[in-house]
PDB file of N, CA and C in Angstrom:
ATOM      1  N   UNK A   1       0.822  -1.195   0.000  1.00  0.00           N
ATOM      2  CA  UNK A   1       0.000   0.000   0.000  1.00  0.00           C
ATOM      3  C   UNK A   1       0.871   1.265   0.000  1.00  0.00           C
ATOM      4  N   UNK A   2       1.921   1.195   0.480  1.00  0.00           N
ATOM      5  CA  UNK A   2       2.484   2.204   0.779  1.00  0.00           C
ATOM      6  C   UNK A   2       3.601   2.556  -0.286  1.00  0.00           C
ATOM      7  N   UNK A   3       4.009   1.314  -1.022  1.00  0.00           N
ATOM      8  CA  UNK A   3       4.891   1.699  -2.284  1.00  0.00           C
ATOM      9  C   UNK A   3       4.143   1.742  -3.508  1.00  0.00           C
ATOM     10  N   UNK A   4       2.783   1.817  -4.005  1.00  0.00           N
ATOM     11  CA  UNK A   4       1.959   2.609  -4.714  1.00  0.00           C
ATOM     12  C   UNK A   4       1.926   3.408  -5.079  1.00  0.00           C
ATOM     13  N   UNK A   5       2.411   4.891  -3.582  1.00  0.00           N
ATOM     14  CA  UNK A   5       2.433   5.796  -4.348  1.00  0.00           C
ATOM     15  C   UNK A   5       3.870   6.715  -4.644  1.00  0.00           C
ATOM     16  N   UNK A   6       4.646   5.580  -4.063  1.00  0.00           N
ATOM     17  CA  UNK A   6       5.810   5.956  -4.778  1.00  0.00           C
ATOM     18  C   UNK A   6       6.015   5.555  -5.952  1.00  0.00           C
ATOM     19  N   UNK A   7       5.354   4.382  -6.511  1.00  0.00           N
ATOM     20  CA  UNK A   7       5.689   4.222  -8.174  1.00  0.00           C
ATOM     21  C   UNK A   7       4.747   5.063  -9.017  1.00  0.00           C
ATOM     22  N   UNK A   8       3.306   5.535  -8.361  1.00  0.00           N
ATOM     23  CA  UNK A   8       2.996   6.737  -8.982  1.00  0.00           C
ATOM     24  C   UNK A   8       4.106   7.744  -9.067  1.00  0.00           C
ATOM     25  N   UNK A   9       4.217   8.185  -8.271  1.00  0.00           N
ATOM     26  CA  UNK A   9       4.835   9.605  -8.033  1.00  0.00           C
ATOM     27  C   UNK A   9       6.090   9.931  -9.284  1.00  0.00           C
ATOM     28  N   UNK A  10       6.867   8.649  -9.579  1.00  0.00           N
ATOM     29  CA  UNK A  10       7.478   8.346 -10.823  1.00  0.00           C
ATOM     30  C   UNK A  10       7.174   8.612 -12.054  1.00  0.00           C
ATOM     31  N   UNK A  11       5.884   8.400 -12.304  1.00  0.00           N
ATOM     32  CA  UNK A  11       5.482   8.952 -13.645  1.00  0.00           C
ATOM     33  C   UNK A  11       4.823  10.207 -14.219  1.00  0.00           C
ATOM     34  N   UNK A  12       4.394  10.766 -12.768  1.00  0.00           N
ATOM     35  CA  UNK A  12       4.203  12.270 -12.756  1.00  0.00           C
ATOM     36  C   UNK A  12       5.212  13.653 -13.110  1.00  0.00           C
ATOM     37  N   UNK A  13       6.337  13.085 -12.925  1.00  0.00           N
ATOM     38  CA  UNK A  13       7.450  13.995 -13.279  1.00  0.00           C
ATOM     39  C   UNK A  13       7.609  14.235 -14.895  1.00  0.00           C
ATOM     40  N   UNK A  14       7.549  15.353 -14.767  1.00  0.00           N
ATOM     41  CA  UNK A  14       7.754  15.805 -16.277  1.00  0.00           C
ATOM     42  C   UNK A  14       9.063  15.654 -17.076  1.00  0.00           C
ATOM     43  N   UNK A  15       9.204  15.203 -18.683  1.00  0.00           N
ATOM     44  CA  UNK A  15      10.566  15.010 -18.843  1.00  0.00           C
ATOM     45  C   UNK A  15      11.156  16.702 -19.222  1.00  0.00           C
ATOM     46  N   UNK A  16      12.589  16.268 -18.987  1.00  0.00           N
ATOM     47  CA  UNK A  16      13.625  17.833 -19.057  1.00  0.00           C
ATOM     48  C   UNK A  16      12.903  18.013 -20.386  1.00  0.00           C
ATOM     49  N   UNK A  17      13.246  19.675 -20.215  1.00  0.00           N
ATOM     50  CA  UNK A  17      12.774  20.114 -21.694  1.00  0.00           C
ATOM     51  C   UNK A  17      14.121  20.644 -22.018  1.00  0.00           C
ATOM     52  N   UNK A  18      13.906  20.327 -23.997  1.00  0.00           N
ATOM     53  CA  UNK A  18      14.761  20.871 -24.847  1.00  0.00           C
ATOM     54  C   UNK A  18      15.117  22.248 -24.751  1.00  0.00           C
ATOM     55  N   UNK A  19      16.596  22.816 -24.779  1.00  0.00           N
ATOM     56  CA  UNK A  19      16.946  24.229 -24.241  1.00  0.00           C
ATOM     57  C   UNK A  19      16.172  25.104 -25.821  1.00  0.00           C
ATOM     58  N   UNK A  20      15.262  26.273 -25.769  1.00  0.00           N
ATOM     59  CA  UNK A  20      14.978  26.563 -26.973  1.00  0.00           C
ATOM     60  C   UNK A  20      15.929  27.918 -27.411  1.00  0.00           C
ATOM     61  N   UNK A  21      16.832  27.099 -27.600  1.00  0.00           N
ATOM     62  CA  UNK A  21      18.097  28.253 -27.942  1.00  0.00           C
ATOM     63  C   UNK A  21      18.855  27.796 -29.680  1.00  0.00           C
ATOM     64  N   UNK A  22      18.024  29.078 -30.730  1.00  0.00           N
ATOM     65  CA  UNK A  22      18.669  28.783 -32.108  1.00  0.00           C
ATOM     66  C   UNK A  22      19.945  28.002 -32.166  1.00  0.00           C
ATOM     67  N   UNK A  23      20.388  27.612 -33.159  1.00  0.00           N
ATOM     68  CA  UNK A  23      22.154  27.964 -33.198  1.00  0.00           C
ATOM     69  C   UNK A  23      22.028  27.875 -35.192  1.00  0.00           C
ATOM     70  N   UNK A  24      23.417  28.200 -35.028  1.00  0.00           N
ATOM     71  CA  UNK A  24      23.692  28.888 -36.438  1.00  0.00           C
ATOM     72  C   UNK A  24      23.688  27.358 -37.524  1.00  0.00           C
ATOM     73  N   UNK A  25      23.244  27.737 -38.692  1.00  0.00           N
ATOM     74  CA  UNK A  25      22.514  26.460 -39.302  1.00  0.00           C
ATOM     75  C   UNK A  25      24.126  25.888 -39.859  1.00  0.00           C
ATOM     76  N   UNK A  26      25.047  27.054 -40.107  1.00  0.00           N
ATOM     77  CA  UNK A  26      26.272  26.579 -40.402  1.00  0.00           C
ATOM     78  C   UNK A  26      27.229  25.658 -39.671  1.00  0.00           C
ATOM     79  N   UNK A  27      26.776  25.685 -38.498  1.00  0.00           N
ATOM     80  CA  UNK A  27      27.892  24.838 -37.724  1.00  0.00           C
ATOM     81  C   UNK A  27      27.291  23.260 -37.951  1.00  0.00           C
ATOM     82  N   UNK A  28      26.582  22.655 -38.818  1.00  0.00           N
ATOM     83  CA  UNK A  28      26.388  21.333 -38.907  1.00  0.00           C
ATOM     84  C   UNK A  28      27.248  21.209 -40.265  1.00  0.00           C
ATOM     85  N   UNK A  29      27.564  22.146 -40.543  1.00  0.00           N
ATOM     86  CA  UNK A  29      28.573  21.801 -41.751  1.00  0.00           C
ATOM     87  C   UNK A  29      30.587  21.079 -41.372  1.00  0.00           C
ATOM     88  N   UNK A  30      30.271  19.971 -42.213  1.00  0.00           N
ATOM     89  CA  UNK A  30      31.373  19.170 -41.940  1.00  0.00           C
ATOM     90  C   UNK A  30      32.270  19.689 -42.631  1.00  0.00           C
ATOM     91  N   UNK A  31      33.894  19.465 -41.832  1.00  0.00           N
ATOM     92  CA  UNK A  31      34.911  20.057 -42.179  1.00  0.00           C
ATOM     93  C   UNK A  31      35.352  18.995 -43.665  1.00  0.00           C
ATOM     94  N   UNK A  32      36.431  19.203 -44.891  1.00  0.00           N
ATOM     95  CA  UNK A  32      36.211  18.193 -45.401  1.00  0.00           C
ATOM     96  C   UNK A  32      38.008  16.957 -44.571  1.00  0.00           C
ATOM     97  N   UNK A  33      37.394  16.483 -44.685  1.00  0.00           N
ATOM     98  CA  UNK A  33      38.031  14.907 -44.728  1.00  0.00           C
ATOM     99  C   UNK A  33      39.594  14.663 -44.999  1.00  0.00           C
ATOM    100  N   UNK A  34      39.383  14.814 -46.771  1.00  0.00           N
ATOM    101  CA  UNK A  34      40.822  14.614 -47.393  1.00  0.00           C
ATOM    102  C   UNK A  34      41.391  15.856 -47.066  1.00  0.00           C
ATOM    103  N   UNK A  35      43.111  15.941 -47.346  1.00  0.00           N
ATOM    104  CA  UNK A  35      44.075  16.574 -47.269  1.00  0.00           C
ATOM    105  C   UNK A  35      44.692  16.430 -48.821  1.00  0.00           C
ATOM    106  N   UNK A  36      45.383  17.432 -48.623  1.00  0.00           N
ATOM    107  CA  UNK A  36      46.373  17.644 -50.095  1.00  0.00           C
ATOM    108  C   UNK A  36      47.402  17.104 -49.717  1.00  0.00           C
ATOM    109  N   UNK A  37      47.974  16.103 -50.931  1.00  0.00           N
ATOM    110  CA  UNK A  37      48.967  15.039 -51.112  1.00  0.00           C
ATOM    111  C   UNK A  37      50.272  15.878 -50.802  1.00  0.00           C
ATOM    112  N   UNK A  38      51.262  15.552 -49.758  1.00  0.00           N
ATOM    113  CA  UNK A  38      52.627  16.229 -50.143  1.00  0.00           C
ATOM    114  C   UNK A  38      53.391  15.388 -50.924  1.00  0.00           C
ATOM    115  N   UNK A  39      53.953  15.648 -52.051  1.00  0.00           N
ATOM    116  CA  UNK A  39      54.455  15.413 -53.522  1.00  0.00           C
ATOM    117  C   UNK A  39      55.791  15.680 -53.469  1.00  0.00           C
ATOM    118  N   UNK A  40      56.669  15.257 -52.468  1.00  0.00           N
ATOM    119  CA  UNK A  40      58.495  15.659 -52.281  1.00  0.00           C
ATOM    120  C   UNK A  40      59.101  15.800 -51.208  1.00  0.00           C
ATOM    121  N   UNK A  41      60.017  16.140 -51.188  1.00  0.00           N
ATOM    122  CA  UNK A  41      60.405  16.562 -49.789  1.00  0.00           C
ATOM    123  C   UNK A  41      61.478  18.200 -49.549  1.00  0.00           C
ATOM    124  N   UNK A  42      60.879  18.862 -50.624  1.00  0.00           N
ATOM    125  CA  UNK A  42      61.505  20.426 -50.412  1.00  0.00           C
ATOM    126  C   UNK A  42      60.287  20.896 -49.892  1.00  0.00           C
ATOM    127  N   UNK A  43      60.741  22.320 -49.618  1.00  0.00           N
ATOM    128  CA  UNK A  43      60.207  23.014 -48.787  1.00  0.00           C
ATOM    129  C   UNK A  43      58.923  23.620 -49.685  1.00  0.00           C
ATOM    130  N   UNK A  44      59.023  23.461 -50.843  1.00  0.00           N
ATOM    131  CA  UNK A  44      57.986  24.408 -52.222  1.00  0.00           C
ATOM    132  C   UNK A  44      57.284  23.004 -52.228  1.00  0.00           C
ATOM    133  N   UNK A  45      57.758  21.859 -51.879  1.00  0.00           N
ATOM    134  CA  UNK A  45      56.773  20.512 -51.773  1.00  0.00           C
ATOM    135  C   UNK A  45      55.699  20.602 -50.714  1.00  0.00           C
ATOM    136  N   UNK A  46      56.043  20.996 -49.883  1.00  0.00           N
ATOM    137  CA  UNK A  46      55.258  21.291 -48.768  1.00  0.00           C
ATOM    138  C   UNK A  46      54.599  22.413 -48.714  1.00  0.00           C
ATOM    139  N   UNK A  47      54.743  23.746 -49.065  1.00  0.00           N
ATOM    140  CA  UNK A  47      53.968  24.993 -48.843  1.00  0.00           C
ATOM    141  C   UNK A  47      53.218  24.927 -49.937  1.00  0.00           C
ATOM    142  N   UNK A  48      52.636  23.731 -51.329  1.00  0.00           N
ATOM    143  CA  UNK A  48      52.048  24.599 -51.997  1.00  0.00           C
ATOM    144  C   UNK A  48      50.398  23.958 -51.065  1.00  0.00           C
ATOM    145  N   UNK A  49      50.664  22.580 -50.565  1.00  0.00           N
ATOM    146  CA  UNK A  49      49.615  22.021 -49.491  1.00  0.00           C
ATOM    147  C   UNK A  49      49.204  22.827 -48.599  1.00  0.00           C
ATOM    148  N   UNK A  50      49.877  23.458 -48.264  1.00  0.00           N
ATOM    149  CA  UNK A  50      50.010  24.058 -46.770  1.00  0.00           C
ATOM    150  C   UNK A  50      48.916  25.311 -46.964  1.00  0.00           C
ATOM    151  N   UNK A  51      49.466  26.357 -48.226  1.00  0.00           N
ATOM    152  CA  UNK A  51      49.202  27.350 -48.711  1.00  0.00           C
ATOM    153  C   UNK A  51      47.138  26.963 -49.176  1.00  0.00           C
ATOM    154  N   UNK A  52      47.151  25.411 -49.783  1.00  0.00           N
ATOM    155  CA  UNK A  52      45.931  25.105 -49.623  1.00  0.00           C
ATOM    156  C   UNK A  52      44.734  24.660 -48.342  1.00  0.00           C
ATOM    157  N   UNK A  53      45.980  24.544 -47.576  1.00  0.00           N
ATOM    158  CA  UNK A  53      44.830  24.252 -46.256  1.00  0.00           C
ATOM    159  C   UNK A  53      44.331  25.909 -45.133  1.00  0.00           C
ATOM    160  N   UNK A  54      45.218  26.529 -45.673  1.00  0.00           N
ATOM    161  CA  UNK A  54      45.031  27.925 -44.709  1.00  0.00           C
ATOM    162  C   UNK A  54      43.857  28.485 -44.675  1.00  0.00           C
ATOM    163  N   UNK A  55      43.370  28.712 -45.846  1.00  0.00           N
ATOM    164  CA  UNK A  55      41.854  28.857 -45.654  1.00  0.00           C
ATOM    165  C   UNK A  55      40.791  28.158 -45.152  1.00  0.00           C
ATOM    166  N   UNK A  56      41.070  26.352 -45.600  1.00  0.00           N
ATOM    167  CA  UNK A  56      40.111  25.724 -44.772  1.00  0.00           C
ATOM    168  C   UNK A  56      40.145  25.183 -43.721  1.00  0.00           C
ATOM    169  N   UNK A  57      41.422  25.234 -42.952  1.00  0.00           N
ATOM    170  CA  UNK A  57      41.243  25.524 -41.417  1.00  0.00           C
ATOM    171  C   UNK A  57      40.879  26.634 -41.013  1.00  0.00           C
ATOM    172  N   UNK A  58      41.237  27.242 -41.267  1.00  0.00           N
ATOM    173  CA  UNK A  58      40.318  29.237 -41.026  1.00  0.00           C
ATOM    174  C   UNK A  58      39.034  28.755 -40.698  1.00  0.00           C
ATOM    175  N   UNK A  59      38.051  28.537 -41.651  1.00  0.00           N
ATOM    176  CA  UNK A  59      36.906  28.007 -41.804  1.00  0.00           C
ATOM    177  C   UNK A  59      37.007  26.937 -40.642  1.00  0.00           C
ATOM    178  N   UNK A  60      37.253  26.015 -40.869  1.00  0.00           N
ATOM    179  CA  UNK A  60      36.654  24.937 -39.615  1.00  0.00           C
ATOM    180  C   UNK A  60      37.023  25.602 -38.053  1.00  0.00           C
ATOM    181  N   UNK A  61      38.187  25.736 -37.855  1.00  0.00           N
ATOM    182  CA  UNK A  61      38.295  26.315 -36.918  1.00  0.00           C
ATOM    183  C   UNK A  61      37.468  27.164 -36.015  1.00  0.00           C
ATOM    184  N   UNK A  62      36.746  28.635 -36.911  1.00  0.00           N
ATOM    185  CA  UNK A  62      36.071  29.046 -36.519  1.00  0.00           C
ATOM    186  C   UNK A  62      34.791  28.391 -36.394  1.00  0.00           C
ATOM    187  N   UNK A  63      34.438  27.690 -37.261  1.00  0.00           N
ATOM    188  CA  UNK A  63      33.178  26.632 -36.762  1.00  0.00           C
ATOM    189  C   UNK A  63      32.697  25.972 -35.914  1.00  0.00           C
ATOM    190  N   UNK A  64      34.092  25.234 -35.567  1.00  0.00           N
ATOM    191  CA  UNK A  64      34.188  24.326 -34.449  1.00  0.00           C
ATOM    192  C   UNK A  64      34.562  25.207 -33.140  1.00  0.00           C
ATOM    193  N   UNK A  65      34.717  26.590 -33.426  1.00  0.00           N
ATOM    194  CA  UNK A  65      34.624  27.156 -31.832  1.00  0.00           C
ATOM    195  C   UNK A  65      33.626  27.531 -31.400  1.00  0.00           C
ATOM    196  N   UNK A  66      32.831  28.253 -32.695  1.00  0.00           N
ATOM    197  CA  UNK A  66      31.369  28.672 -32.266  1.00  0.00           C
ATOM    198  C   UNK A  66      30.666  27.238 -31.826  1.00  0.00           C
ATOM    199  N   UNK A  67      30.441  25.600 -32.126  1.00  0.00           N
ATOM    200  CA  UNK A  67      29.843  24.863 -32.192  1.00  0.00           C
ATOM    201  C   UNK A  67      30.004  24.979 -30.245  1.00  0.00           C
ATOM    202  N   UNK A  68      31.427  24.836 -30.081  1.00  0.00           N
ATOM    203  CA  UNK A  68      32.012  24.576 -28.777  1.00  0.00           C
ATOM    204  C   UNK A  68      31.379  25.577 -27.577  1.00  0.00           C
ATOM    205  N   UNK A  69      31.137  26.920 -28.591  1.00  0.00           N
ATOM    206  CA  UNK A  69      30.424  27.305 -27.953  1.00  0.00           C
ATOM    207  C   UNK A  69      29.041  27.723 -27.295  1.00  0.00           C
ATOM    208  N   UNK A  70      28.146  27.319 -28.447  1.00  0.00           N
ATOM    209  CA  UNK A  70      26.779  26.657 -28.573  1.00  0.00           C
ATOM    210  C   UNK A  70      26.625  25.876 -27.452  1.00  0.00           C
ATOM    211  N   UNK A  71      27.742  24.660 -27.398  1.00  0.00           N
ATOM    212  CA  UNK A  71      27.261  24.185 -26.624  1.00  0.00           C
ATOM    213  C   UNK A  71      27.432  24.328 -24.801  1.00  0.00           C
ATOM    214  N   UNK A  72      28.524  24.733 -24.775  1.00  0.00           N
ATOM    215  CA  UNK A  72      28.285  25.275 -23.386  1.00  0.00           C
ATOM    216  C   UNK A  72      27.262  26.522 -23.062  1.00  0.00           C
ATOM    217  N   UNK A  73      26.838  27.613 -23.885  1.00  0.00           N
ATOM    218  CA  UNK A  73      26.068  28.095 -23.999  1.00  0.00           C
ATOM    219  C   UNK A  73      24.512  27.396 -23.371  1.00  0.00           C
ATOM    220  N   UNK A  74      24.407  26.217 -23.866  1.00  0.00           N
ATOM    221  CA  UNK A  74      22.919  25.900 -23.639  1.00  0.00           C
ATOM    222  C   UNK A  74      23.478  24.510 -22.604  1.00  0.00           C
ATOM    223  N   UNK A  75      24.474  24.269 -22.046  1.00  0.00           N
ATOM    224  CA  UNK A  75      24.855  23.404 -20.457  1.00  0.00           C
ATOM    225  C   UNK A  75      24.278  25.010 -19.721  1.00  0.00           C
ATOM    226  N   UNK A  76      24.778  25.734 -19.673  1.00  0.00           N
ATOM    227  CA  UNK A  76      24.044  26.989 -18.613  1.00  0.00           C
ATOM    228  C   UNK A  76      22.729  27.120 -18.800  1.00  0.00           C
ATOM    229  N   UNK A  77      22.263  27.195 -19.825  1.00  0.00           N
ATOM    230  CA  UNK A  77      21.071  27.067 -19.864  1.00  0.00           C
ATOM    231  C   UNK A  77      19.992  26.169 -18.792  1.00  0.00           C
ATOM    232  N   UNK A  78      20.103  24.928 -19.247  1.00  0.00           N
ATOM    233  CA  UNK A  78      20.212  23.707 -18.385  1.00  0.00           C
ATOM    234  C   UNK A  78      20.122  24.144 -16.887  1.00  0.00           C
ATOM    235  N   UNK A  79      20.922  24.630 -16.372  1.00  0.00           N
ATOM    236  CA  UNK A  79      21.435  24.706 -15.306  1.00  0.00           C
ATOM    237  C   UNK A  79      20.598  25.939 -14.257  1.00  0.00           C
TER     238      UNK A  79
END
Protein backbone atom coordinates (compact mmCIF):
# COMPACT_ATOMS: atom_id res chain seq x y z
CA UNK A 1 0.00 0.00 0.00
CA UNK A 2 2.48 2.20 0.78
CA UNK A 3 4.89 1.70 -2.28
CA UNK A 4 1.96 2.61 -4.71
CA UNK A 5 2.43 5.80 -4.35
CA UNK A 6 5.81 5.96 -4.78
CA UNK A 7 5.69 4.22 -8.17
CA UNK A 8 3.00 6.74 -8.98
CA UNK A 9 4.84 9.60 -8.03
CA UNK A 10 7.48 8.35 -10.82
CA UNK A 11 5.48 8.95 -13.64
CA UNK A 12 4.20 12.27 -12.76
CA UNK A 13 7.45 14.00 -13.28
CA UNK A 14 7.75 15.80 -16.28
CA UNK A 15 10.57 15.01 -18.84
CA UNK A 16 13.62 17.83 -19.06
CA UNK A 17 12.77 20.11 -21.69
CA UNK A 18 14.76 20.87 -24.85
CA UNK A 19 16.95 24.23 -24.24
CA UNK A 20 14.98 26.56 -26.97
CA UNK A 21 18.10 28.25 -27.94
CA UNK A 22 18.67 28.78 -32.11
CA UNK A 23 22.15 27.96 -33.20
CA UNK A 24 23.69 28.89 -36.44
CA UNK A 25 22.51 26.46 -39.30
CA UNK A 26 26.27 26.58 -40.40
CA UNK A 27 27.89 24.84 -37.72
CA UNK A 28 26.39 21.33 -38.91
CA UNK A 29 28.57 21.80 -41.75
CA UNK A 30 31.37 19.17 -41.94
CA UNK A 31 34.91 20.06 -42.18
CA UNK A 32 36.21 18.19 -45.40
CA UNK A 33 38.03 14.91 -44.73
CA UNK A 34 40.82 14.61 -47.39
CA UNK A 35 44.08 16.57 -47.27
CA UNK A 36 46.37 17.64 -50.10
CA UNK A 37 48.97 15.04 -51.11
CA UNK A 38 52.63 16.23 -50.14
CA UNK A 39 54.46 15.41 -53.52
CA UNK A 40 58.49 15.66 -52.28
CA UNK A 41 60.41 16.56 -49.79
CA UNK A 42 61.50 20.43 -50.41
CA UNK A 43 60.21 23.01 -48.79
CA UNK A 44 57.99 24.41 -52.22
CA UNK A 45 56.77 20.51 -51.77
CA UNK A 46 55.26 21.29 -48.77
CA UNK A 47 53.97 24.99 -48.84
CA UNK A 48 52.05 24.60 -52.00
CA UNK A 49 49.62 22.02 -49.49
CA UNK A 50 50.01 24.06 -46.77
CA UNK A 51 49.20 27.35 -48.71
CA UNK A 52 45.93 25.11 -49.62
CA UNK A 53 44.83 24.25 -46.26
CA UNK A 54 45.03 27.92 -44.71
CA UNK A 55 41.85 28.86 -45.65
CA UNK A 56 40.11 25.72 -44.77
CA UNK A 57 41.24 25.52 -41.42
CA UNK A 58 40.32 29.24 -41.03
CA UNK A 59 36.91 28.01 -41.80
CA UNK A 60 36.65 24.94 -39.62
CA UNK A 61 38.29 26.31 -36.92
CA UNK A 62 36.07 29.05 -36.52
CA UNK A 63 33.18 26.63 -36.76
CA UNK A 64 34.19 24.33 -34.45
CA UNK A 65 34.62 27.16 -31.83
CA UNK A 66 31.37 28.67 -32.27
CA UNK A 67 29.84 24.86 -32.19
CA UNK A 68 32.01 24.58 -28.78
CA UNK A 69 30.42 27.31 -27.95
CA UNK A 70 26.78 26.66 -28.57
CA UNK A 71 27.26 24.19 -26.62
CA UNK A 72 28.28 25.27 -23.39
CA UNK A 73 26.07 28.10 -24.00
CA UNK A 74 22.92 25.90 -23.64
CA UNK A 75 24.85 23.40 -20.46
CA UNK A 76 24.04 26.99 -18.61
CA UNK A 77 21.07 27.07 -19.86
CA UNK A 78 20.21 23.71 -18.38
CA UNK A 79 21.43 24.71 -15.31
Amino acid sequence: MFACPLILSACTTPPPTKPNVPYQENLLTKCPETLPRINGVTGKDIAKPLLLLTPQYADCAARHNQLVDEINQRKEIRQ
